[in-house]
C-alpha atoms as a PDB file:
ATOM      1  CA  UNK A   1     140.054 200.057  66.402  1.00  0.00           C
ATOM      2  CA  UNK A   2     141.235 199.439  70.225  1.00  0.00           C
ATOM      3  CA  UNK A   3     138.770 200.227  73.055  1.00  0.00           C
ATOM      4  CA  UNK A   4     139.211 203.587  74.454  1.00  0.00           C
ATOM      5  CA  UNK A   5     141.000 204.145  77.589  1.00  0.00           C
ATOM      6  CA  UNK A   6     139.982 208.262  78.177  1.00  0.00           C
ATOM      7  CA  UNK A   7     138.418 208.557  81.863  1.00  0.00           C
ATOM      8  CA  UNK A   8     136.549 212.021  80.924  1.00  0.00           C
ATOM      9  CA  UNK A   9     133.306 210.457  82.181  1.00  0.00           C
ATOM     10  CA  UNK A  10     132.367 208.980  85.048  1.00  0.00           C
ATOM     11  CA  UNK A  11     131.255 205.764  83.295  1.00  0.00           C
ATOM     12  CA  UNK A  12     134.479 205.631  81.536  1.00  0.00           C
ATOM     13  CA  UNK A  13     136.326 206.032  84.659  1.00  0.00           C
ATOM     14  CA  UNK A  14     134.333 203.214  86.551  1.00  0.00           C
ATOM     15  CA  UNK A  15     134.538 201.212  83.361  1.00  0.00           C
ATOM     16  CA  UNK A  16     138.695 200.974  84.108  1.00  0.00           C
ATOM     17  CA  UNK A  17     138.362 201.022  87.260  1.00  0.00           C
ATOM     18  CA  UNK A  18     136.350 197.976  87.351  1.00  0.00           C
ATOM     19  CA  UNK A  19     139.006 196.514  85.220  1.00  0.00           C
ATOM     20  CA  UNK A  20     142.160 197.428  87.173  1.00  0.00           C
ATOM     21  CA  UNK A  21     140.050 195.530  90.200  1.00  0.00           C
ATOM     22  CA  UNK A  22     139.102 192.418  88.511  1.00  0.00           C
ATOM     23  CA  UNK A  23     142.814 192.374  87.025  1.00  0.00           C
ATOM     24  CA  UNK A  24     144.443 193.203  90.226  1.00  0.00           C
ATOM     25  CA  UNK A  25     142.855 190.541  92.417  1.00  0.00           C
ATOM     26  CA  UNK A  26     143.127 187.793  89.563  1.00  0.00           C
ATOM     27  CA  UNK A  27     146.925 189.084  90.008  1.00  0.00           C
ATOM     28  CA  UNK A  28     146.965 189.332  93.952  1.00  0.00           C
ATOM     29  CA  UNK A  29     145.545 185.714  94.572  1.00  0.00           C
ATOM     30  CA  UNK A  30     147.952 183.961  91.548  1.00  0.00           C
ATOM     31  CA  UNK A  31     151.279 186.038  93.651  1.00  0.00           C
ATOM     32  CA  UNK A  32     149.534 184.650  96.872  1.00  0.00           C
ATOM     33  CA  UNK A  33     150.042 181.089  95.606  1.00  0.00           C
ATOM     34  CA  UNK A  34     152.652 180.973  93.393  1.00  0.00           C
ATOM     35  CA  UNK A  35     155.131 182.502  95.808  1.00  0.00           C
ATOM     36  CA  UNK A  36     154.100 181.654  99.470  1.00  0.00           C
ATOM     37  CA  UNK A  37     150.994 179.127  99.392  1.00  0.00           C
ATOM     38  CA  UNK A  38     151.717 176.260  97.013  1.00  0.00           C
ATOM     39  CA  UNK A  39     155.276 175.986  96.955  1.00  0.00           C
ATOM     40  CA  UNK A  40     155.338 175.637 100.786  1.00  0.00           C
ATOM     41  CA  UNK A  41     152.482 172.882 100.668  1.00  0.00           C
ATOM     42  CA  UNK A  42     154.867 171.337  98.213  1.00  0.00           C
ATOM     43  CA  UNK A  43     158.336 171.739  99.541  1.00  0.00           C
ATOM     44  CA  UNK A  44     156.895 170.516 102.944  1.00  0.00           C
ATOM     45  CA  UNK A  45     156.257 167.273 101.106  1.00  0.00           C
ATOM     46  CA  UNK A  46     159.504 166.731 100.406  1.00  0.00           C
ATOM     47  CA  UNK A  47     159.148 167.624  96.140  1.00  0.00           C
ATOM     48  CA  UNK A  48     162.630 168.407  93.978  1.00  0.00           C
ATOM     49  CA  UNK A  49     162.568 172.180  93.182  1.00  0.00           C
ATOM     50  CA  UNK A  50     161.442 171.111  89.343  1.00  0.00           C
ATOM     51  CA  UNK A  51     158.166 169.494  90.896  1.00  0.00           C
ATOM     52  CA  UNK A  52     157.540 172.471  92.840  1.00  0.00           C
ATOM     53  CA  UNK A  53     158.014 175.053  90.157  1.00  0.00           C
ATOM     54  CA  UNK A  54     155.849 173.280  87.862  1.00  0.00           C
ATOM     55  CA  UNK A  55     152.902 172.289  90.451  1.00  0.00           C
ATOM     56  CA  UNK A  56     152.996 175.142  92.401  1.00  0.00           C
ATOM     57  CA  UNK A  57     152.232 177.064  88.891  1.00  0.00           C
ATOM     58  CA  UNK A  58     149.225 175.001  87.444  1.00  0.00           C
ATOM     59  CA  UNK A  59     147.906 175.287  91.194  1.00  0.00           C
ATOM     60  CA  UNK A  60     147.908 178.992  91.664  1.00  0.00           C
ATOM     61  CA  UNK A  61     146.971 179.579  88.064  1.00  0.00           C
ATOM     62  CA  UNK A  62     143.961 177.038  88.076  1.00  0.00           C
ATOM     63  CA  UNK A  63     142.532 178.830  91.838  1.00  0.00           C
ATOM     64  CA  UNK A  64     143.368 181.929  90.724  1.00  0.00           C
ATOM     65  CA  UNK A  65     141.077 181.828  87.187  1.00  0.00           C
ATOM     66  CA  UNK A  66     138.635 179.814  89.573  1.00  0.00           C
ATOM     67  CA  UNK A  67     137.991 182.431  92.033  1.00  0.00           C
ATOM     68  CA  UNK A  68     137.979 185.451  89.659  1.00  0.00           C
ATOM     69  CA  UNK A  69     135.718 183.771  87.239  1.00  0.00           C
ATOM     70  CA  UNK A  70     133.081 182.700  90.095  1.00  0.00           C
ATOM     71  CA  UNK A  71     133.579 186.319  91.858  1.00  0.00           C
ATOM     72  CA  UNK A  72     133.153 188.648  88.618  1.00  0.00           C
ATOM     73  CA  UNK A  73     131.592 186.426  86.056  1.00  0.00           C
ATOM     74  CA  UNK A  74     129.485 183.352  87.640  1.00  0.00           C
ATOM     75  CA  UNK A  75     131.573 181.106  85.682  1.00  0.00           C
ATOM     76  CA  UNK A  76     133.776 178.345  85.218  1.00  0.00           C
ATOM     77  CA  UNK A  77     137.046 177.490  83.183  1.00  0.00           C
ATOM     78  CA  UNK A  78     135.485 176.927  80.249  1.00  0.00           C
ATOM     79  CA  UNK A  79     134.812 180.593  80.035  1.00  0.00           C
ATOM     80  CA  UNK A  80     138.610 181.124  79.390  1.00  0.00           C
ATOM     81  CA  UNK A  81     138.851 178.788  76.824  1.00  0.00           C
ATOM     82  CA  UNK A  82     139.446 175.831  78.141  1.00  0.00           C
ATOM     83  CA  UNK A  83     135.782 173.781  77.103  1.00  0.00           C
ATOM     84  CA  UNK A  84     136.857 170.803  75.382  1.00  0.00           C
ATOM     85  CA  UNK A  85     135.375 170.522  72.030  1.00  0.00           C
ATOM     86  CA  UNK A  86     135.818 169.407  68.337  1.00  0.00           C
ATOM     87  CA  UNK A  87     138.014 172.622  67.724  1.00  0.00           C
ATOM     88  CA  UNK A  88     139.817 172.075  70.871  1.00  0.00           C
ATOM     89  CA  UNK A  89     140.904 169.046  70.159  1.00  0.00           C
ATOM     90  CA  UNK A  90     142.248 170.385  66.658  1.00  0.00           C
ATOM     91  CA  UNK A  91     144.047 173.242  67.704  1.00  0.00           C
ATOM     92  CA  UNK A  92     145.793 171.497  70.826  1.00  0.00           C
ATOM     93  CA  UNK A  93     147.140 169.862  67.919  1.00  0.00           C
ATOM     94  CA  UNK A  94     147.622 172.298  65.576  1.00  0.00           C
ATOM     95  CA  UNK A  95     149.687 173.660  68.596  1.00  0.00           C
ATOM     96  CA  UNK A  96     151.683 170.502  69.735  1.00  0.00           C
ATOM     97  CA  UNK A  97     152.603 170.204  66.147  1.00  0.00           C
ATOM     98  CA  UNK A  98     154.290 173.962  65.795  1.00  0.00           C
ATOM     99  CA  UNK A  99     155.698 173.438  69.187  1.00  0.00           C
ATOM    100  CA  UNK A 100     157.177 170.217  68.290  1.00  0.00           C
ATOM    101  CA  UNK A 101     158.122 171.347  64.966  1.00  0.00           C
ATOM    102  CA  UNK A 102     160.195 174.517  66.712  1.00  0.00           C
ATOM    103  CA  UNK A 103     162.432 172.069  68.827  1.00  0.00           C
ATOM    104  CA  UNK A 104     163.196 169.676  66.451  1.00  0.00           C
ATOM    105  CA  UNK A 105     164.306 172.876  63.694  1.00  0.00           C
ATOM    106  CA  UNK A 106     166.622 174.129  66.733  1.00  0.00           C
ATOM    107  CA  UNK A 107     168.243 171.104  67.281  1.00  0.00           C
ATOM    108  CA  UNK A 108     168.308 169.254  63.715  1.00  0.00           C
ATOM    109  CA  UNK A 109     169.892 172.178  62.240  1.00  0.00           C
ATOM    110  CA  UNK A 110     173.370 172.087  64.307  1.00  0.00           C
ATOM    111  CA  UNK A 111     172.861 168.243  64.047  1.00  0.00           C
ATOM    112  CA  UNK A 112     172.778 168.393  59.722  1.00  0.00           C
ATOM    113  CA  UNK A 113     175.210 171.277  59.794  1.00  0.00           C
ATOM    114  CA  UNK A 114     178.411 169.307  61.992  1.00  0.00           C
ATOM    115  CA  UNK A 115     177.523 172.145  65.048  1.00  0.00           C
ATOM    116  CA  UNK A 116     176.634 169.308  67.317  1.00  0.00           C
ATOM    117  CA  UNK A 117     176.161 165.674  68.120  1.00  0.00           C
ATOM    118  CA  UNK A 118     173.928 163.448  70.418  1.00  0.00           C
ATOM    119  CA  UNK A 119     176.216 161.624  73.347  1.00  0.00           C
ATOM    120  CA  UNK A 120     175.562 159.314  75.629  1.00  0.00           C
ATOM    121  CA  UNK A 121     174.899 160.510  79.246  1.00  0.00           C
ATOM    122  CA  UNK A 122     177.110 158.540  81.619  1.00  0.00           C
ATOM    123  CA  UNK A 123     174.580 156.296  83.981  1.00  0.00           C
ATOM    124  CA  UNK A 124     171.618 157.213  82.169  1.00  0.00           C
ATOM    125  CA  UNK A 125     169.020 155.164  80.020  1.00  0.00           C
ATOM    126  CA  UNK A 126     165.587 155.562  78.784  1.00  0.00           C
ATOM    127  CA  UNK A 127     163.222 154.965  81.423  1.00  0.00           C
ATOM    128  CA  UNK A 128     159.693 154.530  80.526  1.00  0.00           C
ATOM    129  CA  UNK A 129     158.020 155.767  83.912  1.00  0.00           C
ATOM    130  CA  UNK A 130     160.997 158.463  84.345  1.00  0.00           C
ATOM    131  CA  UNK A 131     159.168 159.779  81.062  1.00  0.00           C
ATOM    132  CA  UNK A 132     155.760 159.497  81.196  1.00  0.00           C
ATOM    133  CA  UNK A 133     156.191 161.752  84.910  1.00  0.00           C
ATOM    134  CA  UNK A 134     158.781 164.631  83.023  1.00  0.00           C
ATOM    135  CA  UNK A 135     155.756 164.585  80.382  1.00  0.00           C
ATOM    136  CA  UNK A 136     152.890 165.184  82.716  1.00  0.00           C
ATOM    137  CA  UNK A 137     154.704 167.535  84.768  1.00  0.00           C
ATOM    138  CA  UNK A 138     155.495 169.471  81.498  1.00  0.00           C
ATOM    139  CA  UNK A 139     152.041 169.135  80.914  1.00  0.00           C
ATOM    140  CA  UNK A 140     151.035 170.252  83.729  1.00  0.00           C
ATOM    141  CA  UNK A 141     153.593 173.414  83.449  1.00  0.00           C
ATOM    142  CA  UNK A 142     152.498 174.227  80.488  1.00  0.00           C
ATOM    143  CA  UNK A 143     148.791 174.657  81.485  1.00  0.00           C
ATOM    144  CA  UNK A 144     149.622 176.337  84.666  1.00  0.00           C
ATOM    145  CA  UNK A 145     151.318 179.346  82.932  1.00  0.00           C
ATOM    146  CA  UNK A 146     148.774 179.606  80.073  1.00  0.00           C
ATOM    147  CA  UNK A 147     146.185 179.845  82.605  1.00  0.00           C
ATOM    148  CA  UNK A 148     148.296 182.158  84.440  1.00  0.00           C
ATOM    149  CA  UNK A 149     149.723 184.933  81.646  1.00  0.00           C
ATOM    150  CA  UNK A 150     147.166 184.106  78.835  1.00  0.00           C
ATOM    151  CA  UNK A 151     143.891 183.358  81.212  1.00  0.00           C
ATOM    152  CA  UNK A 152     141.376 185.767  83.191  1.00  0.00           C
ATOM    153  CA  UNK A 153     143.842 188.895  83.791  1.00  0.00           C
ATOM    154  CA  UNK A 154     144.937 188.531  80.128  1.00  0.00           C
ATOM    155  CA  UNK A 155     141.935 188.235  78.804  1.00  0.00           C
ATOM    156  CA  UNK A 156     140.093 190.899  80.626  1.00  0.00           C
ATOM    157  CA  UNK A 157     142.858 193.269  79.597  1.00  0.00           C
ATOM    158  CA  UNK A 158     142.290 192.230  75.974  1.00  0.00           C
ATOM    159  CA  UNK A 159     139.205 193.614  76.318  1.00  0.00           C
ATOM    160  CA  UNK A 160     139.331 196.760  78.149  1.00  0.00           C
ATOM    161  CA  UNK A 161     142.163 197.678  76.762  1.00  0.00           C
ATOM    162  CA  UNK A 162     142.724 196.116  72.720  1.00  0.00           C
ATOM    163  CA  UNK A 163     146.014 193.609  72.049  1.00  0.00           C
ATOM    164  CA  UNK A 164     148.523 195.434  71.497  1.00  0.00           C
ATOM    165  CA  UNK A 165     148.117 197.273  74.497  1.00  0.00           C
ATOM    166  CA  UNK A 166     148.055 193.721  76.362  1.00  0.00           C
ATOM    167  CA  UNK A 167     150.252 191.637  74.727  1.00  0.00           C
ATOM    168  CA  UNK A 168     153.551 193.136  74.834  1.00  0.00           C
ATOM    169  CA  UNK A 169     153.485 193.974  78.675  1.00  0.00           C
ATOM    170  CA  UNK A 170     152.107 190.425  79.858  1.00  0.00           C
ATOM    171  CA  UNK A 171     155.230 189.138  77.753  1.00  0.00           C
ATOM    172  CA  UNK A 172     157.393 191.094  79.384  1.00  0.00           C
ATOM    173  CA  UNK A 173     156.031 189.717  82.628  1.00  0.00           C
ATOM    174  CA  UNK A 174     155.883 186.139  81.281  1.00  0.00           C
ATOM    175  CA  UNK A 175     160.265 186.588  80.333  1.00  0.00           C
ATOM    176  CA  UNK A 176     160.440 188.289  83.840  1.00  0.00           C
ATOM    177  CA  UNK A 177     159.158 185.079  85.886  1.00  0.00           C
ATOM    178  CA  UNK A 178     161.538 182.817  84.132  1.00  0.00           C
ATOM    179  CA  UNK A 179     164.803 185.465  85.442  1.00  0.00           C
ATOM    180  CA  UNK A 180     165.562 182.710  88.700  1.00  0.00           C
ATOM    181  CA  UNK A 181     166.067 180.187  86.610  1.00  0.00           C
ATOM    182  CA  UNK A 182     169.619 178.905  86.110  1.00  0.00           C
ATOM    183  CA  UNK A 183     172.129 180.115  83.659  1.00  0.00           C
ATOM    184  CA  UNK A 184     169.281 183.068  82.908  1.00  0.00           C
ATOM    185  CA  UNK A 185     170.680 185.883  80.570  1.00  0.00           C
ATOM    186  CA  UNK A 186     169.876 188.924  78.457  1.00  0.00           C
ATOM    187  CA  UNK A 187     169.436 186.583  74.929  1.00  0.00           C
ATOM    188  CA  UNK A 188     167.124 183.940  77.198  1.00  0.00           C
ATOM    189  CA  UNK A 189     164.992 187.073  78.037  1.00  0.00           C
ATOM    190  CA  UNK A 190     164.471 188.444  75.029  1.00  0.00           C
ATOM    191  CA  UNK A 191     163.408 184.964  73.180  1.00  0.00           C
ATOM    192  CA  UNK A 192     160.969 184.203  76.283  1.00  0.00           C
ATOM    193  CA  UNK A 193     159.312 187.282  76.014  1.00  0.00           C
ATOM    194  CA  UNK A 194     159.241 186.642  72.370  1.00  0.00           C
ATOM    195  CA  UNK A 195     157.233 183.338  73.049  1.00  0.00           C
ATOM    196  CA  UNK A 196     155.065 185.589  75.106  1.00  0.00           C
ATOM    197  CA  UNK A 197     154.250 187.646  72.033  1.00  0.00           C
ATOM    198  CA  UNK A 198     153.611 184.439  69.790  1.00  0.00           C
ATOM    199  CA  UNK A 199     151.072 182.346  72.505  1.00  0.00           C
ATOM    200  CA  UNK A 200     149.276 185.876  73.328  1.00  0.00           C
ATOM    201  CA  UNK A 201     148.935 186.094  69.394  1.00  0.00           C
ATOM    202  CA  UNK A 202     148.051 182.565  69.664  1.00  0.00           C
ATOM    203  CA  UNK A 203     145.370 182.914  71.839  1.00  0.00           C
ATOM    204  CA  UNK A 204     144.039 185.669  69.654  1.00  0.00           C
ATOM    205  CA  UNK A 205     143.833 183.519  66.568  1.00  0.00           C
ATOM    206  CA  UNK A 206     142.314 180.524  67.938  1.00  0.00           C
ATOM    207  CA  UNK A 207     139.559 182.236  70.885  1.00  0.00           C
ATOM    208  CA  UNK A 208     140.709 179.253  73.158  1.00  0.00           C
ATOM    209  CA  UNK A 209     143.851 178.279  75.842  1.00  0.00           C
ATOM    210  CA  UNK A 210     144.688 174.860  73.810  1.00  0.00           C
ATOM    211  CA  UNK A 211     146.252 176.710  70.543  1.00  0.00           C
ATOM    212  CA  UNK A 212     148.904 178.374  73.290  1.00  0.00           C
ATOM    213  CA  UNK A 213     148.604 175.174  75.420  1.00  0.00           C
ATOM    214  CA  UNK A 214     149.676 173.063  73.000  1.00  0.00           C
ATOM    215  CA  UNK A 215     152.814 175.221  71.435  1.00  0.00           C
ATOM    216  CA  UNK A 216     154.143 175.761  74.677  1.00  0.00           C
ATOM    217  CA  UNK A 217     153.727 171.909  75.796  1.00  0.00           C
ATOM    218  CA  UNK A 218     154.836 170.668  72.362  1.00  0.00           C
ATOM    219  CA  UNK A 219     157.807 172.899  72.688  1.00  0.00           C
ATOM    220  CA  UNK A 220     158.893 171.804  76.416  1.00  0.00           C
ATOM    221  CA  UNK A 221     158.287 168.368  75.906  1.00  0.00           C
ATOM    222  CA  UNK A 222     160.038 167.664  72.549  1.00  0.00           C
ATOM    223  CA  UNK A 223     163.609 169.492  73.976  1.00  0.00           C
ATOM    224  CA  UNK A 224     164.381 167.180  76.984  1.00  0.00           C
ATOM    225  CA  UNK A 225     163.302 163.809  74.425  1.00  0.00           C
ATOM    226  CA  UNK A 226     165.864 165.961  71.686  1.00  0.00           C
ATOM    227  CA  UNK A 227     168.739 165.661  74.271  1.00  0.00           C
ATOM    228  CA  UNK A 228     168.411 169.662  75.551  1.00  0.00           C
ATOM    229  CA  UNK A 229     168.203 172.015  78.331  1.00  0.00           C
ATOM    230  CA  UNK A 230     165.172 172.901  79.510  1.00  0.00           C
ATOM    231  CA  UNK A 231     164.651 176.473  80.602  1.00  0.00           C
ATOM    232  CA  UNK A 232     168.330 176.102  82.276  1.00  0.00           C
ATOM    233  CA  UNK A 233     167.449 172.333  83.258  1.00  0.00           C
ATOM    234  CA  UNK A 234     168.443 169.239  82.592  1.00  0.00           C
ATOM    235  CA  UNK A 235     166.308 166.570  82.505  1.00  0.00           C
ATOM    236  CA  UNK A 236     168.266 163.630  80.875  1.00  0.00           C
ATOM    237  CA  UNK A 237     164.987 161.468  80.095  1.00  0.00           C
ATOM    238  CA  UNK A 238     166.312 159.892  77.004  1.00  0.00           C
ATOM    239  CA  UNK A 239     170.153 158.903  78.430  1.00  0.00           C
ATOM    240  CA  UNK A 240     171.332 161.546  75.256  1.00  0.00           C
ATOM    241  CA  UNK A 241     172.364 164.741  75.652  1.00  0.00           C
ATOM    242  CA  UNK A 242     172.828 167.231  72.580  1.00  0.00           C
ATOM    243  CA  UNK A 243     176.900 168.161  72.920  1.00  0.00           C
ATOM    244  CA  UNK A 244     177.747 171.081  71.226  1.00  0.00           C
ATOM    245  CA  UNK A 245     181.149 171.302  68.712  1.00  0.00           C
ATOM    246  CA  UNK A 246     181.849 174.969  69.076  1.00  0.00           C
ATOM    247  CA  UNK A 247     182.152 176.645  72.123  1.00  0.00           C
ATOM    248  CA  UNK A 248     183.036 180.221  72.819  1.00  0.00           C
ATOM    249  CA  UNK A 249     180.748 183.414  72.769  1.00  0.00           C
ATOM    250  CA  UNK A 250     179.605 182.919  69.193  1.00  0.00           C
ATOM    251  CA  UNK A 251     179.366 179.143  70.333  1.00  0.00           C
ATOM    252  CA  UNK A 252     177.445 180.315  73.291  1.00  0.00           C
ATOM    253  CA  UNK A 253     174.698 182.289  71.525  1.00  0.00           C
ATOM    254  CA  UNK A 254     174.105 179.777  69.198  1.00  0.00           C
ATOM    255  CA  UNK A 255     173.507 176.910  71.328  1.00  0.00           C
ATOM    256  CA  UNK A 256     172.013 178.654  74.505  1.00  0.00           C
ATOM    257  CA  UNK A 257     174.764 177.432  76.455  1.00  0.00           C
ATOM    258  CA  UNK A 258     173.566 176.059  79.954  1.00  0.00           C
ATOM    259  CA  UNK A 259     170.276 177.188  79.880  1.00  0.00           C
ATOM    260  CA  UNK A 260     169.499 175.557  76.317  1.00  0.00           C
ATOM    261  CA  UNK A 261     168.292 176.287  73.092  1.00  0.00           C
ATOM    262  CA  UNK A 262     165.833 178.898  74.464  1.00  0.00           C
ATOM    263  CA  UNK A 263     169.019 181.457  75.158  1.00  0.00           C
ATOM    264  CA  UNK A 264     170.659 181.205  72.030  1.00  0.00           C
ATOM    265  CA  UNK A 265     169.642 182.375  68.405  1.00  0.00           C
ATOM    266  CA  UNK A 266     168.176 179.890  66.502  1.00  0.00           C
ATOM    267  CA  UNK A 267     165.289 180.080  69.212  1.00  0.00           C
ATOM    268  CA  UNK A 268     164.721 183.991  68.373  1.00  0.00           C
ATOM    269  CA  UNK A 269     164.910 182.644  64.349  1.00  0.00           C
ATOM    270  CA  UNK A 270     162.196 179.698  65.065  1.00  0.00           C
ATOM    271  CA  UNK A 271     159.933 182.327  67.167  1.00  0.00           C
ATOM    272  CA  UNK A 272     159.683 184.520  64.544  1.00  0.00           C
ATOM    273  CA  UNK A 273     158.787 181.488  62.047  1.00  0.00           C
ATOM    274  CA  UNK A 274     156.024 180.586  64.293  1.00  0.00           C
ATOM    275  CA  UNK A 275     154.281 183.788  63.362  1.00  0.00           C
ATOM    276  CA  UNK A 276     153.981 182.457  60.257  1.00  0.00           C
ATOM    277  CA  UNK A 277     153.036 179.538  61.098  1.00  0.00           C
ATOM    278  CA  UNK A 278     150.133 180.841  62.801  1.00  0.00           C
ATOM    279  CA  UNK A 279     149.331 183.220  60.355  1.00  0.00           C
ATOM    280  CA  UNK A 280     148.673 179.723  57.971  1.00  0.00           C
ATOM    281  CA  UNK A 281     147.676 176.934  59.895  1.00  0.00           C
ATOM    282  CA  UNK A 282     144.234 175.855  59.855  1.00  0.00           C
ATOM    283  CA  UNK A 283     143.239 177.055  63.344  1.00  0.00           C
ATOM    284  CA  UNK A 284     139.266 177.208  64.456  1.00  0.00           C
ATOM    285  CA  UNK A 285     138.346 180.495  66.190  1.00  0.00           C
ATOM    286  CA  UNK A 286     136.461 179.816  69.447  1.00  0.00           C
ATOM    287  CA  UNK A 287     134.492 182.425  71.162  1.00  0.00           C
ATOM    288  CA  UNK A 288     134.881 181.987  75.325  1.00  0.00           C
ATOM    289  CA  UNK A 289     135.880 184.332  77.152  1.00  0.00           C
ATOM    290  CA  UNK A 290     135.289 186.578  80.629  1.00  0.00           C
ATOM    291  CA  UNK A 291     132.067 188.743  79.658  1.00  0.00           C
ATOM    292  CA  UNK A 292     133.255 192.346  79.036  1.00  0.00           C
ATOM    293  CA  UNK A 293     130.931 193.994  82.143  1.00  0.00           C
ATOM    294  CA  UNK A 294     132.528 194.238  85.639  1.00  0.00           C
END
C-alpha cells in the first residue's frame, strides 16, 4: 500500500510539507547549477557544448545531493546509493550488461535484416585517447543525471509519496530536459521518458544508483562505438557510422533519423524488453537511502 498523502492533521500536513521543502531545495540548487552556475564556469573555459552538457550535469547533480543530504539528513552520498560494495559492483554490471545488450539489439537487427550497413566516415579513424575521453564523459553523464532524476528528490518522493506516484512524473521531467537537444521529436520523447520509467524501476529493484548507473552508461557508451547518434549527436569515435537503407517517414521512425536510435521504434521495443530483463536478472537489493523524517 502507498503512503498516504491526506493533510487532515496537522502532523500529516507538516509531514508533506517537510517533503515539498526538502524536494524543492534539492530541486532549486540542481536548476541553480545546471542552468546558470556550471555551464558558465565551463563555457568560460573554452569547453565544446557536449563537454558542457555532460559536466555541467554530474556537477550540479553531485552539489546538489551533497548539500541536501548534509542539510536534512547529516549524510553523505552513500546514503543515496552510491556506497561501493560487493553488490555494487554486481549490479553496475548487471546494468552495463542490459544497457549494452539494448544498443547492440537496436542496431544488429537492421544490420541482420539488410535495413542498414556500417560506412566509413570520411577523415575519421579510431583514436584510442579520442575514446577513452567520449567514455569518461559518458560516464560522467550518466552519473550526473542518475544523481540528478533518480537521487535525493527522487528518493525522498519515493517515500512520502509511494512509486507510482514518483516515477511517472520524474520521467516525464527526465524526457523534458533532453527537448534542446538536436533533431528532438514527439517519438524521442516518448522513448526517453520510457527510459525514465525503466531506471526509476531500476532503482527500485536494486536499493542502489549503480543498477540505473550502469543501464544508462552501458546504453550511451555502446551507441557511439556501434556507429550511432547519440541523443541527436554524433560522436564518430570508431571512424563508422551506421547508414541507414530506407529512408522516408517509415524509414525515419525506424532508425531515429538524426537524433539516433533513441527516436525511432526499435528503442520503444528494447525499453519495454528491459522490463523484463529486470524483472529476471540476478540483481542484489541494497538498503540506502535519505531517512524518511524531515
Amino acid at each position: 500500500m502507498q503512503p498516504s498523502l491526506q493533510i487532515s492533521t496537522p502532523d500529516q500536513r507538516k509531514k508533506i510539507l517537510g517533503l515539498l521543502l526538502r524536494v524543492g531545495v534539492f530541486a532549486l540548487i540542481a536548476a541553480l547549477g545546471y542552468y546558470f552556475v556550471f555551464p558558465l564556469i565551463i563555457a568560460f573555459l573554452g569547453a565544446p557544448v557536449f563537454v558542457i552538457s555532460t559536466l555541467g550535469t554530474f556537477a550540479a547533480a553531485a552539489v546538489a545531493n551533497t548539500l541536501a543530504l548534509r542539510i536534512y539528513e547529516r549524510g553523505n552520498l552513500s546514503d543515496i546509493g552510491l556506497g561501493w560494495t560487493a553488490a555494487s559492483r554486481r549490479n553496475l554490471s548487471l546494468g552495463m550488461l542490459g544497457g549494452i545488450g539494448a544498443a547492440m539489439a537496436v542496431v544488429a537487427l537492421p544490420l541482420v535484416l539488410r535495413l542498414a550497413d556500417f560506412e566509413p566516415v570520411p577523415n575519421e579513424r579510431l583514436r584510442w585517447p579520442s575514446l577513452l575521453f567520449v567514455s569518461i564523459l559518458l560516464l560522467f553523464g550518466a552519473v550526473g543525471e542518475e544523481m540528478l532524476f533518480r537521487g535525493y528528490g527522487f528518493q525522498v518522493l519515493v517515500k512520502g509519496m509511494g512509486p507510482f506516484a514518483t516515477i511517472l512524473p520524474v520521467a516525464v521531467l527526465f524526457g523534458l530536459a533532453h527537448s534542446q537537444n538536436l533533431n528532438f521529436g514527439p517519438l524521442a520523447l516518448f522513448n526517453t521518458m520510457l527510459w525514465g520509467v525503466v531506471l526509476g524501476y531500476a532503482y527500485l529493484r536494486s536499493g542502489d544508483l549503480w543498477l540505473p548507473i550502469g543501464l544508462h552508461f552501458g546504453w550511451n557508451w555502446a551507441l557511439p562505438l556501434l556507429g550511432a547518434n547519440l541523443s541527436g549527436f554524433t560522436m564518430d569515435v570508431t571512424g563508422y557510422a551506421m547508414h541507414w537503407r530506407i529512408g522516408g517517414k517509415i524509414g525515419g521512425l525506424l532508425s531515429g533519423g538524426a537524433y539516433g536510435p533513441e527516436g525511432g521504434w526499435l528503442t520503444t521495443a528494447v525499453a519495454i524488453g528491459l522490463f523484463f530483463y529486470l524483472g529476471k536478472a540476478p540483481i542484489q537489493h541494497q538498503d540506502a537511502s535519505p531517512t524518511e523524517e524531515a
